[in-house]
Protein backbone atom coordinates (compact mmCIF):
# COMPACT_ATOMS: atom_id res chain seq x y z
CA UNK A 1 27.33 2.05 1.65
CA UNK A 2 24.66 -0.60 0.99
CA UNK A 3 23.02 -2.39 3.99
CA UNK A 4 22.80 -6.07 4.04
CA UNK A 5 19.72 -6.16 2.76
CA UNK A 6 19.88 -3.96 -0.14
CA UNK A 7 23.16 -6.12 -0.81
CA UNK A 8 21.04 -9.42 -0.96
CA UNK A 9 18.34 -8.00 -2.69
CA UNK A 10 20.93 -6.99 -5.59
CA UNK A 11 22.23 -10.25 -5.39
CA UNK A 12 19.38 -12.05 -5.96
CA UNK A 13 17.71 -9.70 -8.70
CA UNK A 14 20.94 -10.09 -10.53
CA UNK A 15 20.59 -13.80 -10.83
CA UNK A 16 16.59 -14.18 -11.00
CA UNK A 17 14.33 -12.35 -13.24
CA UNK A 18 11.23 -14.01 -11.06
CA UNK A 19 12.60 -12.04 -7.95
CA UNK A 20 12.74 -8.78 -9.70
CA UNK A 21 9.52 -8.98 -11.05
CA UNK A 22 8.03 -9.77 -7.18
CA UNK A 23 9.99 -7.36 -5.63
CA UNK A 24 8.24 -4.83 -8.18
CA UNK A 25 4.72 -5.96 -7.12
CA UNK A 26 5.79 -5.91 -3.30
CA UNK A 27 6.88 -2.81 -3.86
CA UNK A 28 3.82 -1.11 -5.45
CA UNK A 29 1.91 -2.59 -2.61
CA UNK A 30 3.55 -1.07 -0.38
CA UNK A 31 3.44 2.18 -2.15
CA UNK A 32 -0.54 1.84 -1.85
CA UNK A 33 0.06 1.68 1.95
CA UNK A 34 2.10 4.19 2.42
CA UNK A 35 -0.28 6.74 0.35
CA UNK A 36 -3.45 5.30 2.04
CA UNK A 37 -1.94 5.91 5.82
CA UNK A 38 -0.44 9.18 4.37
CA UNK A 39 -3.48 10.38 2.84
CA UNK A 40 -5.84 8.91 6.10
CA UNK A 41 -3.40 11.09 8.46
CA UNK A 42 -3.42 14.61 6.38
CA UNK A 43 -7.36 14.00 6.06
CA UNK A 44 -6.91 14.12 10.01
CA UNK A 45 -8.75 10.97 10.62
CA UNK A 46 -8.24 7.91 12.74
CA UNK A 47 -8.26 4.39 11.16
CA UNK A 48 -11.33 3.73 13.18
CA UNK A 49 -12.82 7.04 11.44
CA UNK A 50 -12.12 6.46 7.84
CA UNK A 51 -13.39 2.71 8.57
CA UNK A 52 -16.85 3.75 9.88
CA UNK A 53 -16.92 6.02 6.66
CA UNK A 54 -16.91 3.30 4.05
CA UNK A 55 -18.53 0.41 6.45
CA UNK A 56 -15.71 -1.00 6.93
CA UNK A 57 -13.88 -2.60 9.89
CA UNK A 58 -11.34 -0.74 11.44
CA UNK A 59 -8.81 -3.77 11.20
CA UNK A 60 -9.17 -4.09 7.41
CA UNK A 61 -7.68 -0.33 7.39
CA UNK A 62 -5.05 -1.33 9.53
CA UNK A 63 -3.78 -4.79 7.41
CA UNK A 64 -3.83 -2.55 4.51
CA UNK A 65 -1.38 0.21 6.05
CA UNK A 66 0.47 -1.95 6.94
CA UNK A 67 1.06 -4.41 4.00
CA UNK A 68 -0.65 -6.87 5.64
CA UNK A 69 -3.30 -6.94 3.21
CA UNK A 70 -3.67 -6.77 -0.40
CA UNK A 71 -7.09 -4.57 -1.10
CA UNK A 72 -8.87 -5.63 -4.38
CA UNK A 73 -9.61 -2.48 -6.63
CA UNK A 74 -13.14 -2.14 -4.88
CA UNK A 75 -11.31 -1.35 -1.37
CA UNK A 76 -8.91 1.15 -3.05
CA UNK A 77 -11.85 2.61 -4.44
CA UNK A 78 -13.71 2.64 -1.22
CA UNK A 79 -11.01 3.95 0.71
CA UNK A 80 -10.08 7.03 -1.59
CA UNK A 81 -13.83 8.10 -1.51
CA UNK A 82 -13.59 8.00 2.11
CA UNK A 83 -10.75 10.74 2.10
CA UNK A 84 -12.76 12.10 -0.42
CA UNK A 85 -10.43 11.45 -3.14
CA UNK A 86 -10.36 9.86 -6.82
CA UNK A 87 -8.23 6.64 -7.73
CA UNK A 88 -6.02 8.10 -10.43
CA UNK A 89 -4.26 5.35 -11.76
CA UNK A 90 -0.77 6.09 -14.03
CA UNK A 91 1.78 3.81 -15.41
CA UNK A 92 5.39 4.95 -15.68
């Protein structure tokens, strides 16, 4: 059974190719969220932790795991060397 909001959101893809095509970016941002906070917790670090590793304020981890904030390429970067990690980036 689809929710309201999964009902609206087919509604309005079906009648706007603009709206799909944002959706898909909102989407893959929050994807980059999710992985950051995912990746920050297994790591076993606090968002004030992985902040004072790359210099950064612990706020700016916090808009980003939460969507709040969309990190330029350098911040991704940034952030996966602080969980010691390597941007791999792959298109599907």
């Amino acid at each position: 059974m689809m929710s309201q909001v999964q009902n609206y959101i087919k509604k309005r893809a079906e009648k706007s190719e603009e709206f799909v095509h944002l959706m898909g970016i909102e989407e893959a941002k929050l994807d980059v969220a999710l992985k950051l906070a995912e990746l920050r917790k297994s790591a076993g670090l606090t968002q004030k932790q992985l902040a004072q590793k790359i210099g950064k304020p612990q706020s700016t981890i916090s808009r980003v795991e939460t969507g709040e904030m969309n990190p330029s390429i350098e911040l991704v970067i940034e952030l996966a060397q602080g969980l010691d990690k390597k941007l791999v980036i792959n298109f599907e």
